[in-house]
N, C-alpha and C. Protein backbone atom coordinates (compact mmCIF):
# COMPACT_ATOMS: atom_id res chain seq x y z
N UNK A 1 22.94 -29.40 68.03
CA UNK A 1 24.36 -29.68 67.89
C UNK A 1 24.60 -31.13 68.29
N UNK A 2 25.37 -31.77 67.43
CA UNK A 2 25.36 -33.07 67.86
C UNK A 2 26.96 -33.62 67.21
N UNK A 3 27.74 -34.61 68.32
CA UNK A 3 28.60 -34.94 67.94
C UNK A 3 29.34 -36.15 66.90
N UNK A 4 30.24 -35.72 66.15
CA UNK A 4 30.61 -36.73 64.92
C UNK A 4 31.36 -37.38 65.47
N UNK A 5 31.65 -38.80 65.42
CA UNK A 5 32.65 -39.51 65.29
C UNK A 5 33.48 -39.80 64.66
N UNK A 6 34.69 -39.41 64.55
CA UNK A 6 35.93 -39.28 63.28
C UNK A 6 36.63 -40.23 63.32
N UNK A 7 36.90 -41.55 62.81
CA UNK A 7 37.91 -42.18 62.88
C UNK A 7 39.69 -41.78 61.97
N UNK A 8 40.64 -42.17 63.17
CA UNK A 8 41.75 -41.14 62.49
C UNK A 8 42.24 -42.38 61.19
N UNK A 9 42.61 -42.07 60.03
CA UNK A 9 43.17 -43.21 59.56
C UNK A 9 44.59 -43.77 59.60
N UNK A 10 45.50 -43.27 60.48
CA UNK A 10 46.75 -43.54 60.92
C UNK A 10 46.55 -44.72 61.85
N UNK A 11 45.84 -43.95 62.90
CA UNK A 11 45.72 -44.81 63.90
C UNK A 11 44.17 -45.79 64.61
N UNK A 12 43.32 -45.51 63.96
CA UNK A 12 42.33 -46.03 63.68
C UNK A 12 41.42 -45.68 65.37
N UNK A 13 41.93 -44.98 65.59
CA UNK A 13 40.99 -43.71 67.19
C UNK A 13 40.44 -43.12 66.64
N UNK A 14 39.04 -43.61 67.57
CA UNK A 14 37.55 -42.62 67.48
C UNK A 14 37.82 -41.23 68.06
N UNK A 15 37.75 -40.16 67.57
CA UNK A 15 37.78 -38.69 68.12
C UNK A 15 36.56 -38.19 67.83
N UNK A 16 36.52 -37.25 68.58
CA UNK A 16 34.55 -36.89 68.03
C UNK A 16 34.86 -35.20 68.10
N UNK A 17 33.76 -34.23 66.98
CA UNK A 17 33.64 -33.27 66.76
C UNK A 17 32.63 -32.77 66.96
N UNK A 18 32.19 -31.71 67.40
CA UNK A 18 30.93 -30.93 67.32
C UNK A 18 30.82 -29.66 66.64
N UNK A 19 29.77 -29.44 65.96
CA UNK A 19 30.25 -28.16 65.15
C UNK A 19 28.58 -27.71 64.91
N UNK A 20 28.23 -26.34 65.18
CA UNK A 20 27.55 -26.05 65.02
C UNK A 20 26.22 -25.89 63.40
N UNK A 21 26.83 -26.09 62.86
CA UNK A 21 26.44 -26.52 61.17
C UNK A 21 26.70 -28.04 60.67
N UNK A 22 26.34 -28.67 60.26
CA UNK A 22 26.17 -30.13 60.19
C UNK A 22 27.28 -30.17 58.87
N UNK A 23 27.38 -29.39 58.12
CA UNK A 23 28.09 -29.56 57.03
C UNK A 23 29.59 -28.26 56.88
N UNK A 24 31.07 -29.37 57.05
CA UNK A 24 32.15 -28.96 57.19
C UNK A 24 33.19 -29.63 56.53
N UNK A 25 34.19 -28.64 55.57
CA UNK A 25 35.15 -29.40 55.00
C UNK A 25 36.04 -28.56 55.74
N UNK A 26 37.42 -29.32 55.98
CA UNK A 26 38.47 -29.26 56.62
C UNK A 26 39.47 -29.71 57.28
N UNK A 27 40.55 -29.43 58.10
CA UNK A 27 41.62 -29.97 58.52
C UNK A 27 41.03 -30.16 60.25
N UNK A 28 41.12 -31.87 60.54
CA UNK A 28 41.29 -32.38 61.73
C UNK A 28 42.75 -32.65 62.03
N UNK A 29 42.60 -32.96 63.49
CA UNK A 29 43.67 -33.35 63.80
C UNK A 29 43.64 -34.12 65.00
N UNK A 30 44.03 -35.37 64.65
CA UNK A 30 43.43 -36.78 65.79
C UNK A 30 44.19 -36.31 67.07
N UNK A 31 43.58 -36.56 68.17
CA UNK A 31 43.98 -35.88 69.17
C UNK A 31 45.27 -37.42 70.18
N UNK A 32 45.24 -38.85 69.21
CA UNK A 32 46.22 -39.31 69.84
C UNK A 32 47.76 -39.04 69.03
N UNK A 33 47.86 -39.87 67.86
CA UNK A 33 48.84 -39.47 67.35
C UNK A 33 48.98 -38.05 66.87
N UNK A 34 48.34 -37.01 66.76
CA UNK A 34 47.95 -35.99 66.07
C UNK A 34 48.51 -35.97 64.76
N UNK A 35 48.44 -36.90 64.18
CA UNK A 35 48.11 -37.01 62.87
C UNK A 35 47.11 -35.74 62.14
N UNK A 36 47.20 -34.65 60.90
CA UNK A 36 46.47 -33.86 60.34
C UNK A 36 45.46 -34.91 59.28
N UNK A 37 44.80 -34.33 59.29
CA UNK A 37 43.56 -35.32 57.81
C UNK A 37 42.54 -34.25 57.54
N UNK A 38 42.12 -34.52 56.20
CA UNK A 38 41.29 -33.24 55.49
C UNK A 38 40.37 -34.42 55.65
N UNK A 39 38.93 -33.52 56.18
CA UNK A 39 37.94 -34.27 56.77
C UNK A 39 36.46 -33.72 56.00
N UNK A 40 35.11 -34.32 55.37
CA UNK A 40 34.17 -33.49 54.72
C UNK A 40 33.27 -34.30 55.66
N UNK A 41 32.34 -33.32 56.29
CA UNK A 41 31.11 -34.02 57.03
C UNK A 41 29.66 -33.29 55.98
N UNK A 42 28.91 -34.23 56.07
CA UNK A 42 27.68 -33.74 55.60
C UNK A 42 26.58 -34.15 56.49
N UNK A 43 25.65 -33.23 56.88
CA UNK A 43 24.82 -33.68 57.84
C UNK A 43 25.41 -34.54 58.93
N UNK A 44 26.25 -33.85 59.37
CA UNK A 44 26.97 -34.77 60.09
C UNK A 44 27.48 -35.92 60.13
N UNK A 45 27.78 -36.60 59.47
CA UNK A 45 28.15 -37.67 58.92
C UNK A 45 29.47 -37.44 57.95
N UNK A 46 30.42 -38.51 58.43
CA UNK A 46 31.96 -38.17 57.79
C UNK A 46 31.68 -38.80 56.35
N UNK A 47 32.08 -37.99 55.52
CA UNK A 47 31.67 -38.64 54.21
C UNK A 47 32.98 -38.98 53.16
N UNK A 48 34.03 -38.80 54.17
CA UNK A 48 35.63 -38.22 53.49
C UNK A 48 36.83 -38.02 55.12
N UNK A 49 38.12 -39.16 54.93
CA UNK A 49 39.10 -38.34 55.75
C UNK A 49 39.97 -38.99 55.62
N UNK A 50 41.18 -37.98 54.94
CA UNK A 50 42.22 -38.67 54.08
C UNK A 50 43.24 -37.87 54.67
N UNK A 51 44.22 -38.87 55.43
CA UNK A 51 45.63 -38.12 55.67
C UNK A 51 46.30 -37.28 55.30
N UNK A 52 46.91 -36.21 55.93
CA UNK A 52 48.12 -35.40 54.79
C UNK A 52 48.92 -35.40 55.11
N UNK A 53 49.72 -35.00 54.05
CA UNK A 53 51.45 -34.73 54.24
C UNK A 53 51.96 -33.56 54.93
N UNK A 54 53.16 -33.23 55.59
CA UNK A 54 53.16 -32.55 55.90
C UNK A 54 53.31 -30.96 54.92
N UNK A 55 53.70 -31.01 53.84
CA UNK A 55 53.49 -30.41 53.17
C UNK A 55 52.44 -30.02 52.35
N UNK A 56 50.95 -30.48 52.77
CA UNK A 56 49.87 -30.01 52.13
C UNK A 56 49.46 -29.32 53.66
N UNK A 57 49.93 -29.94 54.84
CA UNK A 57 49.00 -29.33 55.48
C UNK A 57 49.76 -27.64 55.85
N UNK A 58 51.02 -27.93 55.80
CA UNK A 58 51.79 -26.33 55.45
C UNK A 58 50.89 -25.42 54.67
N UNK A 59 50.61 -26.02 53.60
CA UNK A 59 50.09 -25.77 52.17
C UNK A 59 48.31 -24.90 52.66
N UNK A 60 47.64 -25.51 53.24
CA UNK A 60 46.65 -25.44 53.64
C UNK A 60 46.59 -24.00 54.87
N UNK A 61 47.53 -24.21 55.67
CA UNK A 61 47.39 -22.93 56.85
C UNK A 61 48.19 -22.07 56.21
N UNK A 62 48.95 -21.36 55.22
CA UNK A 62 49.23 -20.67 54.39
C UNK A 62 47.85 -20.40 53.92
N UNK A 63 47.32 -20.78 53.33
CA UNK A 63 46.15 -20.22 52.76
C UNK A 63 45.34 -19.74 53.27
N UNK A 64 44.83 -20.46 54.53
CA UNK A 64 43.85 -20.09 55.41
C UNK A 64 44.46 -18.33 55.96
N UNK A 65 46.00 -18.48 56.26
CA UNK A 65 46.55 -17.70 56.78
C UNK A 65 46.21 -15.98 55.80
N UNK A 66 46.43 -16.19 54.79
CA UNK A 66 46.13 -15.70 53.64
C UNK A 66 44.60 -15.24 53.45
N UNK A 67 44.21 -16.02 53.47
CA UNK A 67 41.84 -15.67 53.44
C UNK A 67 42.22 -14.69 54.62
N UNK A 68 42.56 -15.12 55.58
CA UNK A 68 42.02 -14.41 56.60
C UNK A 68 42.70 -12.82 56.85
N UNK A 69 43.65 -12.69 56.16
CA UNK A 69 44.11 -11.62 55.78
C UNK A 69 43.69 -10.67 55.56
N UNK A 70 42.93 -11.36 53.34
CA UNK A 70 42.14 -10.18 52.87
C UNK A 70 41.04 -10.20 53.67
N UNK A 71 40.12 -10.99 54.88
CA UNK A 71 39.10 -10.69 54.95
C UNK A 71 39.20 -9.64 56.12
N UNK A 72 40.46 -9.40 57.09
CA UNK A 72 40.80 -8.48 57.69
C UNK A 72 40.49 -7.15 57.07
N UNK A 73 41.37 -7.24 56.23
CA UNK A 73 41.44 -5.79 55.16
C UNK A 73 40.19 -5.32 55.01
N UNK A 74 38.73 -6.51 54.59
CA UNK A 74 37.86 -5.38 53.69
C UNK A 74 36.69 -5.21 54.56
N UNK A 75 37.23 -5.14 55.81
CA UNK A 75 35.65 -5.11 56.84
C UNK A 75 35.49 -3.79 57.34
């Protein structure tokens, strides 16, 4: 396990992640301004992290909210 360094692009702060799988797409959230950003690491390494609006990131935990639903249901 080893940690990523995320730069936020609002505010240009290093935040760092650790994640047990080297490869992750998803929603960060810079821990100064907390700014949201959809973030893709590969091998650990940020390869992608692009701000959102507040309406994608609505957009986004709706959905998640949603997956996790049906995956309630079929276990």
């Amino acid at each position: 396990m080893a940690f990523t360094n995320i730069t936020c692009p609002k505010c240009n702060t290093v935040g760092q992640m650790s994640l047990l799988d080297p490869n992750f797409k998803g929603m960060y959230r810079c821990w100064k301004c907390r700014e949201f950003c959809n973030i893709v690491l590969e091998n650990n390494q940020v390869k992608s992290c692009v701000a959102l609006t507040a309406e994608e990131v609505e957009k986004q935990v709706q959905l998640k909210n949603l997956q996790d639903k049906f995956k309630k249901g079929y276990k």
